[in-house]
N, C-alpha and C. Protein backbone atom coordinates (compact mmCIF):
# COMPACT_ATOMS: atom_id res chain seq x y z
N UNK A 1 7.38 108.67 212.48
CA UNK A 1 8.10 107.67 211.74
C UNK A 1 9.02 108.33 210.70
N UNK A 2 8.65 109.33 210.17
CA UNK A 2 9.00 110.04 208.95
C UNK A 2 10.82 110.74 210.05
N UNK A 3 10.66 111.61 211.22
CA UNK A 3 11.44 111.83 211.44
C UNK A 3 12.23 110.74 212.01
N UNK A 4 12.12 109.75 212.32
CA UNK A 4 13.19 108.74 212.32
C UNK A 4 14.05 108.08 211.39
N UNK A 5 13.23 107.83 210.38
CA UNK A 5 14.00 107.44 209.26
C UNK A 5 15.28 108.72 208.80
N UNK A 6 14.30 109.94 208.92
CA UNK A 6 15.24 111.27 208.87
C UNK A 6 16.92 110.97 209.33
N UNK A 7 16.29 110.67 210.68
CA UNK A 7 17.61 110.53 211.76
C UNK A 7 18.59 109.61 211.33
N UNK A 8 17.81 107.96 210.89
CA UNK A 8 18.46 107.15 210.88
C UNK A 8 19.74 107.45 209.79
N UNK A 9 19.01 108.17 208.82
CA UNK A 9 19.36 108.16 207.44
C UNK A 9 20.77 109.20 207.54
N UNK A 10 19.95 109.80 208.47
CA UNK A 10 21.82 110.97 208.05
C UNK A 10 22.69 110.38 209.51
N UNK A 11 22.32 109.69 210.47
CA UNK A 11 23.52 108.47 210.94
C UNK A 11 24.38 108.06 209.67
N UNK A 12 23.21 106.81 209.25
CA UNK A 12 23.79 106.26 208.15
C UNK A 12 25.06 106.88 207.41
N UNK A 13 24.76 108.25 206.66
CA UNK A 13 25.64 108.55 205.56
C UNK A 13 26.61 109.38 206.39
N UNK A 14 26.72 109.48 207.86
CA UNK A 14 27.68 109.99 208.40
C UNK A 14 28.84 108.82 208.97
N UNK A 15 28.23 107.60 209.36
CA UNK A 15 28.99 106.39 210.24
C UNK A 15 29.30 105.43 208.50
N UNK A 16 28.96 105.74 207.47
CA UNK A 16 29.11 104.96 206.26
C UNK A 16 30.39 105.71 205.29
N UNK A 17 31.74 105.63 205.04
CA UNK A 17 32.21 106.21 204.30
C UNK A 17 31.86 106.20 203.00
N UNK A 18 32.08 107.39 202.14
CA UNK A 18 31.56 107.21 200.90
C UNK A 18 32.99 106.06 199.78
N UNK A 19 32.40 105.22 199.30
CA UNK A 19 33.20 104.74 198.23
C UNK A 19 33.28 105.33 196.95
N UNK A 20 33.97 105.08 196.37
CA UNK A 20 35.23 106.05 195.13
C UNK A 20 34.60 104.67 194.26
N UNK A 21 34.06 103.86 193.41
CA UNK A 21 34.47 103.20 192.62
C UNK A 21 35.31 103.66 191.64
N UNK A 22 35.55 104.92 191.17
CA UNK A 22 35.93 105.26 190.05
C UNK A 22 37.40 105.80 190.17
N UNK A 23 37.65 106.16 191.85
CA UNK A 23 39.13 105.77 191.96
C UNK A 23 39.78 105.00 191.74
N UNK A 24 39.37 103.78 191.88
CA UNK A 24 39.69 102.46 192.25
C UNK A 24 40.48 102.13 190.93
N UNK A 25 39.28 102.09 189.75
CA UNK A 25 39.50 102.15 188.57
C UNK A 25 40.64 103.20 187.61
N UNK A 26 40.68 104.12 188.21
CA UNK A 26 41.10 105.28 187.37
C UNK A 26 42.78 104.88 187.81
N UNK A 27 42.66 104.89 189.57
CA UNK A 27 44.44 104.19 189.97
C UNK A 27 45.26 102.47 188.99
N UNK A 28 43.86 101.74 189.10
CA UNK A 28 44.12 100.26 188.52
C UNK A 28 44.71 101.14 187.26
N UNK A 29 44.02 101.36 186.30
CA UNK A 29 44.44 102.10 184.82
C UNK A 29 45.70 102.63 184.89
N UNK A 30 45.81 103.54 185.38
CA UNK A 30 47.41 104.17 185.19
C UNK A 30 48.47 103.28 185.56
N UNK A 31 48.28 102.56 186.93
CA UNK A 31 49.01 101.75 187.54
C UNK A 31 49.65 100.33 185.79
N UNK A 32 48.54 100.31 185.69
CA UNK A 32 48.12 99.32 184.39
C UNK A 32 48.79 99.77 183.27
N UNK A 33 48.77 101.30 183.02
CA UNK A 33 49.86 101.94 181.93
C UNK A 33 51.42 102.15 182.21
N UNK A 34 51.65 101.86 183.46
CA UNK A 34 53.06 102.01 183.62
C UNK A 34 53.48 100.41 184.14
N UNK A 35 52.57 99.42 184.15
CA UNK A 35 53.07 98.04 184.19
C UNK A 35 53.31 97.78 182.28
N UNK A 36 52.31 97.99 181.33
CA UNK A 36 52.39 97.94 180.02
C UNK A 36 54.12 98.31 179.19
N UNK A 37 54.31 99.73 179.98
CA UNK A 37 55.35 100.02 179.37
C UNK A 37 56.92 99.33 179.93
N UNK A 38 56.69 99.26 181.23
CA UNK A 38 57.57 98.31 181.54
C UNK A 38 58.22 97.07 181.02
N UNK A 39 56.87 96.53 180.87
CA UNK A 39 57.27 95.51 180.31
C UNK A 39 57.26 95.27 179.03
N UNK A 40 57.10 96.12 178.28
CA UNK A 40 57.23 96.52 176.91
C UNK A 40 58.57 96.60 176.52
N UNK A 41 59.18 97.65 177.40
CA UNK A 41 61.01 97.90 177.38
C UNK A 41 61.48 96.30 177.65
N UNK A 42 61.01 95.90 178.42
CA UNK A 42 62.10 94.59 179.03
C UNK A 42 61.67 93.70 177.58
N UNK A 43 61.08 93.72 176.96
CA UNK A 43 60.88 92.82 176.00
C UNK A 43 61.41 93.60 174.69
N UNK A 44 61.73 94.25 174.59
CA UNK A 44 62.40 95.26 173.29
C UNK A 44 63.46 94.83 173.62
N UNK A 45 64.12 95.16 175.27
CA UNK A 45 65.68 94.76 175.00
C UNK A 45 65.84 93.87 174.55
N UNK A 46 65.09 92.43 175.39
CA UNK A 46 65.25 91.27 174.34
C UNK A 46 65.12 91.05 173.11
N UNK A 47 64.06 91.86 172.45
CA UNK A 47 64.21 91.33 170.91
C UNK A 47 64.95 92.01 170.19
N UNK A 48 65.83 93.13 170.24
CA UNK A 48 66.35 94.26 169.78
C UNK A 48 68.00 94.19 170.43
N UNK A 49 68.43 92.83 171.53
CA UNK A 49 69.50 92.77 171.72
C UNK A 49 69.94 94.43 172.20
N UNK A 50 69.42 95.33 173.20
CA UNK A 50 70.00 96.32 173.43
C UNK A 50 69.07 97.17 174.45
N UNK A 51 69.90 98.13 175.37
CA UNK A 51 69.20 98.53 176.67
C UNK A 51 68.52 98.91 176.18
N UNK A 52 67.20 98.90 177.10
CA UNK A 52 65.93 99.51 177.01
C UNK A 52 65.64 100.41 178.27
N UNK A 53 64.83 101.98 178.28
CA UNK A 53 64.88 102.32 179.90
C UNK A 53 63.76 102.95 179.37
N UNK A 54 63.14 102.76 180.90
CA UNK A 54 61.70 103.30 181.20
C UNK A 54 62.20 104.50 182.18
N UNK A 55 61.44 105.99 181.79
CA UNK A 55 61.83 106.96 182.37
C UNK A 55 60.54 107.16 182.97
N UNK A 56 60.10 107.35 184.63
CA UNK A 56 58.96 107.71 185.27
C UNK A 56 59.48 109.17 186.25
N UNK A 57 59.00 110.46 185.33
CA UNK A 57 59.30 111.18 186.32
C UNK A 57 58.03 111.78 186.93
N UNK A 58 58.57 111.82 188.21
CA UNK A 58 57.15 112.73 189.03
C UNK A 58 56.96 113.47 188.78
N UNK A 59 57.84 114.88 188.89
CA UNK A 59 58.05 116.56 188.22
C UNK A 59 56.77 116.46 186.87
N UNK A 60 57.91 115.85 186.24
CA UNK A 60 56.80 116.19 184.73
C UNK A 60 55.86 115.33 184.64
N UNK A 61 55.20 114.31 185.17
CA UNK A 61 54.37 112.99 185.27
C UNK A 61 54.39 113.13 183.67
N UNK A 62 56.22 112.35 183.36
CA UNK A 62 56.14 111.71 182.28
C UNK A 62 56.27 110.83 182.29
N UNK A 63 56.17 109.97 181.53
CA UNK A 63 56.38 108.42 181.45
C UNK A 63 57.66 108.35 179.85
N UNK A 64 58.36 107.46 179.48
CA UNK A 64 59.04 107.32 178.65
C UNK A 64 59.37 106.23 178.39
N UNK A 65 59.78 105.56 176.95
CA UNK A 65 60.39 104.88 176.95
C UNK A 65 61.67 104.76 176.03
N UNK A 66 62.68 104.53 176.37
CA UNK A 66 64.05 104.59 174.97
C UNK A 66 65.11 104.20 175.21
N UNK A 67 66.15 104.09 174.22
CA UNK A 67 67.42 103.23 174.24
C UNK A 67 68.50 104.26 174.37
N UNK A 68 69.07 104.07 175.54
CA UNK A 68 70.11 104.80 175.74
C UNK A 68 71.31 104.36 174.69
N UNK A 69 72.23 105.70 174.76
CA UNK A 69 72.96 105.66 173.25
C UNK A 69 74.35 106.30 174.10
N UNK A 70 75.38 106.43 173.29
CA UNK A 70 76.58 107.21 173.23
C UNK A 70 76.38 108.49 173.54
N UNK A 71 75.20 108.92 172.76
CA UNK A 71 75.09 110.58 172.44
C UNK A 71 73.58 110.84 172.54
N UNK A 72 73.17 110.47 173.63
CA UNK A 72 72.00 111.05 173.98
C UNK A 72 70.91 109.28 174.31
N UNK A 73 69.93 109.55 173.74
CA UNK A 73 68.54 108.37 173.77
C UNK A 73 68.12 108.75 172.62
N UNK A 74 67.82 107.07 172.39
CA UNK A 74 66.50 107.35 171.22
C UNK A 74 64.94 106.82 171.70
N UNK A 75 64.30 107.46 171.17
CA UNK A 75 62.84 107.17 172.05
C UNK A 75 61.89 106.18 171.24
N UNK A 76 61.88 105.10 171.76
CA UNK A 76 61.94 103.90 171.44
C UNK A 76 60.39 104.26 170.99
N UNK A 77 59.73 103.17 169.88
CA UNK A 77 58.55 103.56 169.12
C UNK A 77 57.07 102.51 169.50
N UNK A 78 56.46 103.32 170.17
CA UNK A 78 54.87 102.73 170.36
C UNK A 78 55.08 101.31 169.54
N UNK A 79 54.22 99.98 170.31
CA UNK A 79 54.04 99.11 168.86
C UNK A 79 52.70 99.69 168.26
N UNK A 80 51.72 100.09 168.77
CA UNK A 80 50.16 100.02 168.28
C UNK A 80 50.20 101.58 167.12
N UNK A 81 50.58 102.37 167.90
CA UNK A 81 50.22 103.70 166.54
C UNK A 81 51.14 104.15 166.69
N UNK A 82 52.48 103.48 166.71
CA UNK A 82 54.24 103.48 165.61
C UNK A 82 54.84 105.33 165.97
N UNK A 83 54.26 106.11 167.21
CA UNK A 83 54.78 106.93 167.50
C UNK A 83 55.70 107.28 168.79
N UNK A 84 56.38 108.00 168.95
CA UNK A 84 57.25 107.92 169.83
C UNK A 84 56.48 107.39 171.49
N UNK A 85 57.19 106.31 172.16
CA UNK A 85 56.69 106.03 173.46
C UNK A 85 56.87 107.18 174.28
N UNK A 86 55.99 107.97 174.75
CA UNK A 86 55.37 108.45 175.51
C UNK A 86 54.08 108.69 176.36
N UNK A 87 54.25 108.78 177.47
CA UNK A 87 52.83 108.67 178.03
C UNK A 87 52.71 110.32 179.44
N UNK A 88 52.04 111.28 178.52
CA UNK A 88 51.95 112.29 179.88
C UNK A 88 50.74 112.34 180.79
N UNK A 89 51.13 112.31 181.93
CA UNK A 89 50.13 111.48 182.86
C UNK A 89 49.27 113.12 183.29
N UNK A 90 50.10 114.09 183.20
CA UNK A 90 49.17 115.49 183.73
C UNK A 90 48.43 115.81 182.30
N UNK A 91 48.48 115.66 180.78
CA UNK A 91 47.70 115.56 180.19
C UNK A 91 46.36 114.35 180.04
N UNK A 92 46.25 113.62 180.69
CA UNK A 92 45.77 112.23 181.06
C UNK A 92 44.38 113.05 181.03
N UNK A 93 43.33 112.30 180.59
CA UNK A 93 41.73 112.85 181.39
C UNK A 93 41.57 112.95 182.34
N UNK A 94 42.56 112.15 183.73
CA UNK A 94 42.36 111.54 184.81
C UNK A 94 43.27 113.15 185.65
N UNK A 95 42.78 114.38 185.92
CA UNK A 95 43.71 115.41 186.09
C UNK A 95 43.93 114.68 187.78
N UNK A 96 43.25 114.04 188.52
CA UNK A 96 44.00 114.46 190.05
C UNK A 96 44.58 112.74 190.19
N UNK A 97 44.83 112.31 189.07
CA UNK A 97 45.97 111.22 189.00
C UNK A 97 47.71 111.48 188.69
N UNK A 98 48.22 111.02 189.94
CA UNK A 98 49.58 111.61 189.69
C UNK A 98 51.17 110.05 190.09
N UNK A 99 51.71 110.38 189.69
CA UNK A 99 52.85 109.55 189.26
C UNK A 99 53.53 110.19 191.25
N UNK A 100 53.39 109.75 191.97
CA UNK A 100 53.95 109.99 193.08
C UNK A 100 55.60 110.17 192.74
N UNK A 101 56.02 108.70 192.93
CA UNK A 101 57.19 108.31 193.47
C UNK A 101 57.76 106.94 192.33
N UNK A 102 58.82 107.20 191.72
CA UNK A 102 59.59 106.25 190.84
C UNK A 102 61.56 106.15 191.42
N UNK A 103 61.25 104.77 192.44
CA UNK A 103 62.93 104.54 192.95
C UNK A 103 63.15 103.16 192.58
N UNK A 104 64.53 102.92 191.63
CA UNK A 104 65.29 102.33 191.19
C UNK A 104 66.63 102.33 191.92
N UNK A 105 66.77 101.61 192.72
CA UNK A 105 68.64 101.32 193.34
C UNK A 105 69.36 100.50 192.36
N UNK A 106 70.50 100.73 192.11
CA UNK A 106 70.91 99.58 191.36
C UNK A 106 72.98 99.85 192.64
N UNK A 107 72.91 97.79 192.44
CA UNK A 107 74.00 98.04 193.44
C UNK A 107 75.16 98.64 192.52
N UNK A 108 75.65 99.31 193.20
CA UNK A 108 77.16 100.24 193.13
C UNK A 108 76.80 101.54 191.80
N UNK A 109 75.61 101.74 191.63
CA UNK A 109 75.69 102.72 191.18
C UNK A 109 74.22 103.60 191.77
N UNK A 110 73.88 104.54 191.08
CA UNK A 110 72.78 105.71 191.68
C UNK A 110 71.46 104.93 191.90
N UNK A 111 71.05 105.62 192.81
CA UNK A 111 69.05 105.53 192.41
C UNK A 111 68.51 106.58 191.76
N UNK A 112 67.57 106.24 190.91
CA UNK A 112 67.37 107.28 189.60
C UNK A 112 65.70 106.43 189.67
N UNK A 113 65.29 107.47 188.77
CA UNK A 113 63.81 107.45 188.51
C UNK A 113 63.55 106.72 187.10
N UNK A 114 64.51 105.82 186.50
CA UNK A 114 64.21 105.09 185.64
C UNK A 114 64.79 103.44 186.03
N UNK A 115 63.79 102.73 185.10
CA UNK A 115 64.20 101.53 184.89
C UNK A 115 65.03 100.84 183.43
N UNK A 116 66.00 100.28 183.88
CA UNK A 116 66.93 100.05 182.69
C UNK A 116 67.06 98.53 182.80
N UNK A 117 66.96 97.81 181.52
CA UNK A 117 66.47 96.45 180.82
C UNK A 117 67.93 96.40 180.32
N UNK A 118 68.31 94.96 180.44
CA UNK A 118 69.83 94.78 179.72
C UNK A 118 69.18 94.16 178.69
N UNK A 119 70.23 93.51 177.02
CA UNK A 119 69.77 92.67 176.13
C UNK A 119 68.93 91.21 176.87
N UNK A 120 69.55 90.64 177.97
CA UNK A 120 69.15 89.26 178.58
C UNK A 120 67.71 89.96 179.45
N UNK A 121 66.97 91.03 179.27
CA UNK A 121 65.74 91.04 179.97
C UNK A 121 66.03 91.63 181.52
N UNK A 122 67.41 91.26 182.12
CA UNK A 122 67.35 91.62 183.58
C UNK A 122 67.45 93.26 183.74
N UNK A 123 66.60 93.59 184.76
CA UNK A 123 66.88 95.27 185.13
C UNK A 123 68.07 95.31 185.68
N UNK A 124 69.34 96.21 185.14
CA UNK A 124 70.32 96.65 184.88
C UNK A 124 70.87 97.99 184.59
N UNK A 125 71.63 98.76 185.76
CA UNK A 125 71.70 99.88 185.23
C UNK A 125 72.89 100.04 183.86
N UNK A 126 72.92 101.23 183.20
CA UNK A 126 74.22 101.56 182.52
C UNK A 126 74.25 102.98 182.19
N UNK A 127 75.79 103.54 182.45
CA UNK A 127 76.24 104.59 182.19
C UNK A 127 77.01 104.95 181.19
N UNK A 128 76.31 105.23 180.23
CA UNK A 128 77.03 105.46 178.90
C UNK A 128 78.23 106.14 178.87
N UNK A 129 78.40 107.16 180.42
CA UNK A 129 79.46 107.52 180.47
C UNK A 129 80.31 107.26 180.70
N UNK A 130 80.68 105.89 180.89
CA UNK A 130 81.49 105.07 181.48
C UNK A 130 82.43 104.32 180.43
N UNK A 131 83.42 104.39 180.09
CA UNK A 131 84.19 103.61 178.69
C UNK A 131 83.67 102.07 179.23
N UNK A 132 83.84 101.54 180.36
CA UNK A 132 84.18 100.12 180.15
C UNK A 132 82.41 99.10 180.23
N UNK A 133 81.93 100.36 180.83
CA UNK A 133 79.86 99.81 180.42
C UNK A 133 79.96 100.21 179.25
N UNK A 134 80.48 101.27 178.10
CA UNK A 134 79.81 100.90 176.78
C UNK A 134 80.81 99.61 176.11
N UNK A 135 81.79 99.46 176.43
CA UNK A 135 82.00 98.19 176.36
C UNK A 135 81.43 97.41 175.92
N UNK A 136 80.64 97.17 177.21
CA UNK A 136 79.92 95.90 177.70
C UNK A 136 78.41 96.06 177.02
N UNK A 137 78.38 97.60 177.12
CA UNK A 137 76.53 97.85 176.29
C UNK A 137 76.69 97.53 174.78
N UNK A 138 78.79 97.59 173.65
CA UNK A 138 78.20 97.03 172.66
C UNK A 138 78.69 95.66 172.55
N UNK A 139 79.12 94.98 173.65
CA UNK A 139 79.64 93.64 173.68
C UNK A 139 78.48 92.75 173.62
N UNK A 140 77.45 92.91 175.12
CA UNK A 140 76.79 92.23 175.03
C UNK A 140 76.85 92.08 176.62
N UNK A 141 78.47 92.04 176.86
CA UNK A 141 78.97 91.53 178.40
C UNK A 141 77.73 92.13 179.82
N UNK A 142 78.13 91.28 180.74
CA UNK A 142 77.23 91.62 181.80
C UNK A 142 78.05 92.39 182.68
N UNK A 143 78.59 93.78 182.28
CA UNK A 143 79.42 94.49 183.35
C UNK A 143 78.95 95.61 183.47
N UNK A 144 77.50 95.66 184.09
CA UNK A 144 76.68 96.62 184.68
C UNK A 144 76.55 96.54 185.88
N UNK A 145 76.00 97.21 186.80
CA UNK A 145 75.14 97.37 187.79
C UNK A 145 73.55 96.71 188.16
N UNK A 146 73.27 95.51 188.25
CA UNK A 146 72.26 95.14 188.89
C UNK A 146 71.12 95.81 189.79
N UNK A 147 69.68 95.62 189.32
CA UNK A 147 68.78 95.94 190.21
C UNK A 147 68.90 95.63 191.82
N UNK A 148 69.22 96.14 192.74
CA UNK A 148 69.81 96.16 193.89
C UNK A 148 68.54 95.16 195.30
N UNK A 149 67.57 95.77 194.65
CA UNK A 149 66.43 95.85 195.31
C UNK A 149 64.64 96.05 194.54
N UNK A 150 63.77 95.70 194.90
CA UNK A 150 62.38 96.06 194.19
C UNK A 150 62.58 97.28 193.80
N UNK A 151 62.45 97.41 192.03
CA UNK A 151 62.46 98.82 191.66
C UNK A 151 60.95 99.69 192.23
N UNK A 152 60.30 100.17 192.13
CA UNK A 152 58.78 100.89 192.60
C UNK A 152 58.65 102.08 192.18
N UNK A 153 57.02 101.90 191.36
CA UNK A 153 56.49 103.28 190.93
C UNK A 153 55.51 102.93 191.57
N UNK A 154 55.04 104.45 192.46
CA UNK A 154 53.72 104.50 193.18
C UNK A 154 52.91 106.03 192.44
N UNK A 155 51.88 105.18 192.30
CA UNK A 155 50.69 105.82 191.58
C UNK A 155 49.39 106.29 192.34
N UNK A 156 48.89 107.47 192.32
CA UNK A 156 47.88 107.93 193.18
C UNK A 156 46.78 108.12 192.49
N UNK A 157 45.47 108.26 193.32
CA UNK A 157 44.34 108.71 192.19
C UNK A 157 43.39 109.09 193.21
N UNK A 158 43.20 110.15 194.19
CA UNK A 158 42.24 110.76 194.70
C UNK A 158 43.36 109.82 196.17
N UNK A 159 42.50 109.24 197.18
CA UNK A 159 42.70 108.35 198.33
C UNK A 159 43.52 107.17 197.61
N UNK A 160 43.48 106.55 196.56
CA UNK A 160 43.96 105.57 196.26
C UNK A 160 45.38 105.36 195.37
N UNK A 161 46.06 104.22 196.32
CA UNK A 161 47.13 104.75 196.01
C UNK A 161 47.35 102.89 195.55
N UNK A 162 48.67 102.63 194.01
CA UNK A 162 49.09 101.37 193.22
C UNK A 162 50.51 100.96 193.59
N UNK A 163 51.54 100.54 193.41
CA UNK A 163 52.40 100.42 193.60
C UNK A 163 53.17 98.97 192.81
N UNK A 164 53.92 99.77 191.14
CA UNK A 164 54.45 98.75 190.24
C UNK A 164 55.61 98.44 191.04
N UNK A 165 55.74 97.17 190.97
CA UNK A 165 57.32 96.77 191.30
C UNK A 165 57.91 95.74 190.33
N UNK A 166 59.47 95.79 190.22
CA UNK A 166 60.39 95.38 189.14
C UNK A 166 61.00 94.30 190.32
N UNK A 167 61.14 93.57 190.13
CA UNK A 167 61.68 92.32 190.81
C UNK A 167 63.44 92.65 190.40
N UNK A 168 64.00 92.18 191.81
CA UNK A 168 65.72 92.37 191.25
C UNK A 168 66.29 92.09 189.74
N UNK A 169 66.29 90.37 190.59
CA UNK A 169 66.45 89.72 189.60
C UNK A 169 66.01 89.11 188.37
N UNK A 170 64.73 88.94 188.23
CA UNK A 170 64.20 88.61 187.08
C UNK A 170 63.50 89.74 186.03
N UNK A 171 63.42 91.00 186.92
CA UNK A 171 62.75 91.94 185.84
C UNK A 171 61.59 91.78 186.06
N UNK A 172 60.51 90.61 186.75
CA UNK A 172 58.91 90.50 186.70
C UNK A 172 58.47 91.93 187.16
N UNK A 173 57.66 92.14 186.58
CA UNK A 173 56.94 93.49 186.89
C UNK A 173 55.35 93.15 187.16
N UNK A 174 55.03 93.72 188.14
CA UNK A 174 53.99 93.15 189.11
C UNK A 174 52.93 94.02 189.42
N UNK A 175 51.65 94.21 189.71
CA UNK A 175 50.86 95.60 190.27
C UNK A 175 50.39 94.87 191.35
């Protein structure tokens, strides 16, 4: 009897995959920190009347957030402990959690690894280098580039994989 159960038992844990709860969790979380900041920016532009962009790069699994300018960015400020928005995901506790993939189309201009918030909330690109977008970036005017398509950051964490998306038109940001 003893060697059957033996048998049964290492069937069992061979025909049974092992579950991750703590993947599960650890992907929800990050996924969860880059829906936070998202929508953090889209709500700054609005109350602050001015672009807001979320920078997700893979390379550096940084996260960012700040207001593009004339002459560079300013890096827009945490609300909770009032320091610069940043979030580095390879300093994270979570080391084999990684920032895959961050694509933003916007029509008639680049796909880039950030998301950009106009004053009215909609994802919107702008090129500061452009005379007739800063224009419009200190007018107010809507003569940007539009979110083209679902913006998407995909987030990994062992097997498990999140996927934020930015809605064209409205900016909803979703996990």
């Amino acid at each position: 009897m003893v060697i059957v159960i033996a048998v049964v038992a290492i069937a069992a844990s061979i025909a049974v995959p092992k579950a991750d709860p703590v993947s599960s969790f650890a992907a929800d979380a990050m996924a969860n920190e880059v829906v936070r900041a998202l929508r953090f920016a889209q709500r700054e532009a609005i109350r602050t009347n001015t672009y807001q962009q979320v920078s997700v790069d893979p390379a550096t699994q940084m996260l960012r957030v700040y207001q593009p300018t004339t002459s560079g960015s300013i890096t827009t400020t945490h609300p909770l402990d009032k320091r610069d928005y940043q979030i580095s995901f390879a300093a994270n506790a979570m080391p084999r959690a990684t920032i895959v993939s961050a694509v933003f189309k916007y029509e008639g201009g680049p796909t880039t690894n950030f998301a950009s918030f106009g004053p009215d909330g909609a994802p919107s690109y702008v090129d500061t280098s452009k005379l007739s977008q800063l224009w419009s970036l200190l007018s107010g005017t809507k003569d940007v580039d539009p979110l083209k398509e679902d913006g998407l950051v995909t987030i990994r964490y062992g097997n498990i994989e999140r996927v934020v998306r930015v809605a064209p038109v409205t900016g909803r940001v979703t996990l």
